[in-house]
Protein backbone atom coordinates (compact mmCIF):
# COMPACT_ATOMS: atom_id res chain seq x y z
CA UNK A 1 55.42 133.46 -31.66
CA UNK A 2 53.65 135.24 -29.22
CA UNK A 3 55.27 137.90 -27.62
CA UNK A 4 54.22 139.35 -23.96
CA UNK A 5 54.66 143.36 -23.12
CA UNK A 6 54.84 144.47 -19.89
CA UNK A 7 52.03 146.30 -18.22
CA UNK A 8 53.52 148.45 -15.78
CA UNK A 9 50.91 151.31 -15.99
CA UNK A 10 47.62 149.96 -15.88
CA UNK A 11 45.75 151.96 -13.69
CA UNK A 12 47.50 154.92 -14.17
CA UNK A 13 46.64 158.45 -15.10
CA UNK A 14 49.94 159.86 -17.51
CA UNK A 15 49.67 163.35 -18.27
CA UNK A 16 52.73 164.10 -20.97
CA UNK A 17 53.36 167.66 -22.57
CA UNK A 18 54.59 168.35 -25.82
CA UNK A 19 53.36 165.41 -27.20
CA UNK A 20 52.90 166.42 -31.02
CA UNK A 21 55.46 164.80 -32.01
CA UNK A 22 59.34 163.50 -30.70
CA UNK A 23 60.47 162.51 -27.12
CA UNK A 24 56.71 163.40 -25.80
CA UNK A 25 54.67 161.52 -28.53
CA UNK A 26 57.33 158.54 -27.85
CA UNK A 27 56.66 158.43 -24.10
CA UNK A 28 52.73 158.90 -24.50
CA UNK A 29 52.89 155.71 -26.68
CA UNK A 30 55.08 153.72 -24.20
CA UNK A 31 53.12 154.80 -21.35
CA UNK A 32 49.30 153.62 -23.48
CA UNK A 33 51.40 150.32 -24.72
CA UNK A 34 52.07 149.53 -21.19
CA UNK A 35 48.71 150.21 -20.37
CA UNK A 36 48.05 154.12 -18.75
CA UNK A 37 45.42 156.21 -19.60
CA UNK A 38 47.46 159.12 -21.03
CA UNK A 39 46.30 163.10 -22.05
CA UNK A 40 48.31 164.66 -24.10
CA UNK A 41 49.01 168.26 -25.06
CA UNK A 42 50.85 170.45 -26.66
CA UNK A 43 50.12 173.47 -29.51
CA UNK A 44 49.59 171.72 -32.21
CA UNK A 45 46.47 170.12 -32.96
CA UNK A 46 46.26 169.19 -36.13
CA UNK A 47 49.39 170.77 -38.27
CA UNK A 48 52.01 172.48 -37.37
CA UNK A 49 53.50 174.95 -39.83
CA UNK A 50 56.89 173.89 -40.59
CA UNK A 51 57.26 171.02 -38.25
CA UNK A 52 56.02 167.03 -39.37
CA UNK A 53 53.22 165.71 -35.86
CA UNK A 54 50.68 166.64 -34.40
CA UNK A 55 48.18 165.94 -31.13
CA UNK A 56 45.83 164.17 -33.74
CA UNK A 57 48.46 162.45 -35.33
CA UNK A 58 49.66 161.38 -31.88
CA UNK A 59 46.34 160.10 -30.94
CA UNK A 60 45.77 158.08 -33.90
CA UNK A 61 49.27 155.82 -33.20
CA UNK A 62 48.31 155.68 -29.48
CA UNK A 63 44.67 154.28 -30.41
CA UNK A 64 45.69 150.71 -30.74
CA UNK A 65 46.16 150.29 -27.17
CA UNK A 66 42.65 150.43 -25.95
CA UNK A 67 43.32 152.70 -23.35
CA UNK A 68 41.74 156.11 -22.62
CA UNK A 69 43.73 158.79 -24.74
CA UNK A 70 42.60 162.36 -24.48
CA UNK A 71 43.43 165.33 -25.90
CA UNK A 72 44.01 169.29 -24.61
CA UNK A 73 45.71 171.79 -26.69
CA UNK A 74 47.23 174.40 -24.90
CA UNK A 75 49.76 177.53 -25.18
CA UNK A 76 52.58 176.59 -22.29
CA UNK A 77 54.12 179.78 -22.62
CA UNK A 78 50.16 181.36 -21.28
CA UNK A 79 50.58 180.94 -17.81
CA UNK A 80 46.53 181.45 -18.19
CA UNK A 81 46.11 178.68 -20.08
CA UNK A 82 47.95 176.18 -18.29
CA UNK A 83 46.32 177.38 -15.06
CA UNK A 84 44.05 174.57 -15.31
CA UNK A 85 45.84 171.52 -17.27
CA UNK A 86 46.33 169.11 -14.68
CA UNK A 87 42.72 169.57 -13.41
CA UNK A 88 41.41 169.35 -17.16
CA UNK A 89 43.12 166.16 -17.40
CA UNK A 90 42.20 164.69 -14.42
CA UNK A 91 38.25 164.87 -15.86
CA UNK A 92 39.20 163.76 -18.95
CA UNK A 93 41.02 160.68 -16.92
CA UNK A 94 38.62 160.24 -14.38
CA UNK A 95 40.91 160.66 -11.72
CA UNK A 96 43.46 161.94 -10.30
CA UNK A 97 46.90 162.49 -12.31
CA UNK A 98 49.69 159.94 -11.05
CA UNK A 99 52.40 160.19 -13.68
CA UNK A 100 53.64 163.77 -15.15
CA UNK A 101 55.96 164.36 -17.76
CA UNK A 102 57.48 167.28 -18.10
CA UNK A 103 58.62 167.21 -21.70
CA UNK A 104 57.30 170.64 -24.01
CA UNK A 105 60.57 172.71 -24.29
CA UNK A 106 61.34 175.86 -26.40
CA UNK A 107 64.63 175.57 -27.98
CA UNK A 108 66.21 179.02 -29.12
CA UNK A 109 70.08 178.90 -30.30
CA UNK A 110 71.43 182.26 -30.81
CA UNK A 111 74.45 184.02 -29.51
CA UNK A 112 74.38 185.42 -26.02
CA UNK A 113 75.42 189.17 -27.01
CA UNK A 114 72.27 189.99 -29.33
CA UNK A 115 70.01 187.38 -27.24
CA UNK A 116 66.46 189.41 -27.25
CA UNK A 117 65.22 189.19 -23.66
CA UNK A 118 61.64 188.24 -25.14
CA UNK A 119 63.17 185.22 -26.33
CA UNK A 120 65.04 184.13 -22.92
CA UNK A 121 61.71 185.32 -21.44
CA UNK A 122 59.53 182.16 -23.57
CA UNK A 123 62.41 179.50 -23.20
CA UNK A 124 62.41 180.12 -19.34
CA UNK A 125 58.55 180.28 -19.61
CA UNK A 126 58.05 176.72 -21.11
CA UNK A 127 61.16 174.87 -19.75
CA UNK A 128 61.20 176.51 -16.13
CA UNK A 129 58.16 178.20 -15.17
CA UNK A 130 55.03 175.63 -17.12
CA UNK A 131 57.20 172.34 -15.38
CA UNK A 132 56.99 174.10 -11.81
CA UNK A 133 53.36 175.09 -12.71
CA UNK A 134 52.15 171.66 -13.37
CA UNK A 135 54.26 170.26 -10.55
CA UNK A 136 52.59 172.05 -8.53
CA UNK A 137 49.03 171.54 -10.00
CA UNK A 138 49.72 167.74 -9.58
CA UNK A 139 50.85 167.51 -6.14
CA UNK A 140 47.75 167.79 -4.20
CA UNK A 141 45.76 164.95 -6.17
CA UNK A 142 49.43 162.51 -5.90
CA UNK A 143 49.96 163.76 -2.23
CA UNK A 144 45.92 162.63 -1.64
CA UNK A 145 46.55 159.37 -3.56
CA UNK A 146 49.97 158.47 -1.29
CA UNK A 147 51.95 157.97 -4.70
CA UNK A 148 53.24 159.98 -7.85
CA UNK A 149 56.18 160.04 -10.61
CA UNK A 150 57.30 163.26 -11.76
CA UNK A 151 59.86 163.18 -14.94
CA UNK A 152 61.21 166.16 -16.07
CA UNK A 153 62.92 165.84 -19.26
CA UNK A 154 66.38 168.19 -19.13
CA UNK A 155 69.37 167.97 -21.23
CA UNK A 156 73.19 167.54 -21.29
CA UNK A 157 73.43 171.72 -22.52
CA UNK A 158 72.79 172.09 -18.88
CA UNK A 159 76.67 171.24 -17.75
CA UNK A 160 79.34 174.05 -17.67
CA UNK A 161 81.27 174.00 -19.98
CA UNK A 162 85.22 173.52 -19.12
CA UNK A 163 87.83 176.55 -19.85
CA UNK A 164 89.59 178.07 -20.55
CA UNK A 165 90.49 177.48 -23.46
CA UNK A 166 86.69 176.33 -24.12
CA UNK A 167 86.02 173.49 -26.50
CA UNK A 168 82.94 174.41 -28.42
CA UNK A 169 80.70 172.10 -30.84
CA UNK A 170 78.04 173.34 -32.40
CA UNK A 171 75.78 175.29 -31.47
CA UNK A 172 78.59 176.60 -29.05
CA UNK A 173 77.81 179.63 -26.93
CA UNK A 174 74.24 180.26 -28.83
CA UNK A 175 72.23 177.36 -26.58
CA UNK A 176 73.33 178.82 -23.79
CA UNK A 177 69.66 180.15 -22.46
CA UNK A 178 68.18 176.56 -23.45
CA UNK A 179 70.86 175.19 -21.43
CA UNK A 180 70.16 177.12 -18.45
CA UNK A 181 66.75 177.14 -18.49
CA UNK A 182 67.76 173.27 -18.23
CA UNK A 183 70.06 173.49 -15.39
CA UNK A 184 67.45 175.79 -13.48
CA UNK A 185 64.99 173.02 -14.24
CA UNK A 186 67.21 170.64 -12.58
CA UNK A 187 67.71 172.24 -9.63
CA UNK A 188 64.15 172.42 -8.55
CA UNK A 189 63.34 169.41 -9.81
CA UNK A 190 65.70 167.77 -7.39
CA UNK A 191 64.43 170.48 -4.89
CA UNK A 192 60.64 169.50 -5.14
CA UNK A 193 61.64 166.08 -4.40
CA UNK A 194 63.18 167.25 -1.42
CA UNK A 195 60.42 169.07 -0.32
CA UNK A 196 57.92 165.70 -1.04
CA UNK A 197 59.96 162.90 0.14
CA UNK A 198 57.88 160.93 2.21
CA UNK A 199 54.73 161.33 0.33
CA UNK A 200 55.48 158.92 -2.08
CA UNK A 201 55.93 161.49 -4.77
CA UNK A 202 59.20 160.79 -6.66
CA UNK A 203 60.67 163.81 -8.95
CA UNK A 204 63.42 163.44 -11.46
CA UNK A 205 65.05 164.83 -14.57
CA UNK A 206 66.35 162.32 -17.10
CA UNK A 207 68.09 164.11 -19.79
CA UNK A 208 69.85 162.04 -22.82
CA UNK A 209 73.64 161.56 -23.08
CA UNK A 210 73.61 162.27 -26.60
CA UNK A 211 71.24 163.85 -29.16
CA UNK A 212 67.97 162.35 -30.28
CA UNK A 213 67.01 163.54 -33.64
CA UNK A 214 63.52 164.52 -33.11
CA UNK A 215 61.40 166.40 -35.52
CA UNK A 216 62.45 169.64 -33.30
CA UNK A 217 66.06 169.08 -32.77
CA UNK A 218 66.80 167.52 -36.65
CA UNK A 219 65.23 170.72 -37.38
CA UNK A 220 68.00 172.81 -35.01
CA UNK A 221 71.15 170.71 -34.93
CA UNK A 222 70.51 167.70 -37.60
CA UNK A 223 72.99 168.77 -40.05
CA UNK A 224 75.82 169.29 -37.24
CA UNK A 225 75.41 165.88 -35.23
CA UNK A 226 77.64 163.29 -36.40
CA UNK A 227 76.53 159.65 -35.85
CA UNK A 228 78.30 158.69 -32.81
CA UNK A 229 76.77 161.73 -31.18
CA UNK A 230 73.06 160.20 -31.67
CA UNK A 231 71.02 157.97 -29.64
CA UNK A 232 67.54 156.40 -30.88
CA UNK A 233 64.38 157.21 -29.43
CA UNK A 234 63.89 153.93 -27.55
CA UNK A 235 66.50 154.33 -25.64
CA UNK A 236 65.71 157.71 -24.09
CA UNK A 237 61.87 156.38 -23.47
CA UNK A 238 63.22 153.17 -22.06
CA UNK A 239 64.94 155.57 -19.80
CA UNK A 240 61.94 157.77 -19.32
CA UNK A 241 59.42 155.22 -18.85
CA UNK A 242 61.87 153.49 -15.96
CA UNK A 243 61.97 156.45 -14.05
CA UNK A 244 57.87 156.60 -14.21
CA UNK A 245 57.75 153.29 -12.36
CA UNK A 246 61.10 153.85 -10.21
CA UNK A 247 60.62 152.91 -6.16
CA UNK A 248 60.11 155.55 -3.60
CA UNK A 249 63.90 156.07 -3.01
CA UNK A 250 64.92 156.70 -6.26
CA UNK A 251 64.12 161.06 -6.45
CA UNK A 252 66.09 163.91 -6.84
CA UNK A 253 68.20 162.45 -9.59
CA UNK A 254 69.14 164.40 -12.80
CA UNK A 255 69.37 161.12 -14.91
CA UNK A 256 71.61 160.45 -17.94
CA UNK A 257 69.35 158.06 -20.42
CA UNK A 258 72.36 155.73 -21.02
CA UNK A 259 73.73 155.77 -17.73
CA UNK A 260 70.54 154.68 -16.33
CA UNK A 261 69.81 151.91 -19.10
CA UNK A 262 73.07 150.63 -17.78
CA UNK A 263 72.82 150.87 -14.37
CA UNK A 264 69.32 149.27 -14.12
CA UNK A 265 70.44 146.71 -16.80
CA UNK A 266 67.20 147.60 -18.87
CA UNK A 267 66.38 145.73 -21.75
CA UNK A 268 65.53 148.24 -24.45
CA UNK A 269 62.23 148.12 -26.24
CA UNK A 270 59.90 149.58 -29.04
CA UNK A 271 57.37 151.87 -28.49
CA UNK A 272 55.10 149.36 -28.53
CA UNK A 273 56.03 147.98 -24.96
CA UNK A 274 57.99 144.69 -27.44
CA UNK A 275 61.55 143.74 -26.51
CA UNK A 276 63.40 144.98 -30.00
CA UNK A 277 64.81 141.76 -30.46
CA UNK A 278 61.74 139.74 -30.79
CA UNK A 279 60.85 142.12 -33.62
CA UNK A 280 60.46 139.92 -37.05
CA UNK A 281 62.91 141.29 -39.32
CA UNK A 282 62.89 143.50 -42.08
CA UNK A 283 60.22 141.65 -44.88
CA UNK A 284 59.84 138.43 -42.79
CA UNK A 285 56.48 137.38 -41.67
């Protein structure tokens, strides 16, 4: 049986952070499966020291599409170093960046009354202040080219939680700087697309409705999560990827990845750009 894939980013220029490994090396593949040319980045080159993926890793799974991958390591919490990301990439794509995602995040869970301001200084670095940074890197080359996607990924932490009395899971109070580093991210996200609209520059967060065990957040919360507080990894990147090919009206939305999968009535697929039920099962040829 031959099975088709869509194409809906061939052409395009996909720059994705934090791409070693999780919810960033999952989009970079979707986005080279369905075509893009795609530079990734992130810290970790070649091993990280606790933590299973890496940018070489990442660029060995994305090979098989036979489009341009490209590499740039870089320190997002080095405002220096990120100074010139989007214009690397550009070289290295031969063009102009189109699609951003916003994905590298610093997770730090501990309790609010003993929280070191050096740490809530790095979490708001990477989720708040490297996002803007690279938003704003992008814009002229998008604004020149009359189109761009911008997807920030965010997270449920970001809501207020209801009280009192205050119903806590785990982590309770101690992701409370993640969270609103994620609700600041929001808010200018949906700002900047304000400030664009008309340009043909969408901007939107898409944050998952429930966890997705990444190497990252198995690491933080994988012994906490029960099952029916999981989603898989295609679902969040079917979510992701929409919202990189979403029309001109569709910006300033903090997504939720289910809510959108139903809403759109998306058809969830693989990585690899495949509808998962075509997929051959387990041991069959």
């Amino acid at each position: 049986m031959t099975v088709t894939t869509q194409r809906r980013f061939t052409g395009r220029r996909a720059l994705v952070t934090g791409a070693s490994r999780g919810i960033g090396a999952a989009v970079a593949e979707r986005l080279a499966a369905e075509g893009a040319d795609v530079v990734i980045t992130a810290r970790t080159l070649h091993e990280h020291d606790h933590l299973s993926g890496s940018l070489s890793e990442t660029v060995q799974r994305l090979a098989r599409y036979g489009t341009t991958v490209a590499v740039l390591a870089a320190d997002l919490t080095d405002a220096d170093a990120r100074a010139t990301l989007v214009a690397l990439a550009s070289e290295k794509l031969g063009g102009p960046v189109d699609v951003l995602v916003n994905n590298a995040a610093a997770a730090i869970y501990q309790p609010l009354a003993d929280f070191p301001l050096r740490r809530s200084r790095l979490v708001f670095e990477v989720n708040v202040h490297a996002p803007l940074d690279l938003m704003q890197q992008a814009l002229p080359g998008m604004r020149a080219g009359g189109q761009g996607w911008i997807v920030n990924l965010s997270s449920a932490s970001a809501r207020l939680q209801e009280g009192p009395p205050f119903t806590l899971v785990e982590p309770g109070t101690a992701l409370a700087v993640y969270a609103g580093s994620k609700a600041a991210l929001n808010r200018i996200t949906n700002g900047m697309a304000a400030e664009v609209h008309g340009t043909g520059i969408r901007v939107n967060t898409v944050q998952p409705r429930a966890a997705v065990l990444s190497e990252g957040a198995a690491a933080l919360v994988g012994d906490t999560i029960r099952p029916d507080q999981v989603e898989s990894m295609e679902q969040v990147v079917e979510a992701v990827t929409a919202l990189c090919a979403c029309p001109e009206d569709v910006t300033g939305r903090t997504g939720v990845s289910l809510d959108l999968l139903r809403e759109w009535q998306l058809t969830v697929h693989g990585l690899d750009a495949r509808p998962l039920e075509t997929r051959p099962a387990e041991g069959a040829p």
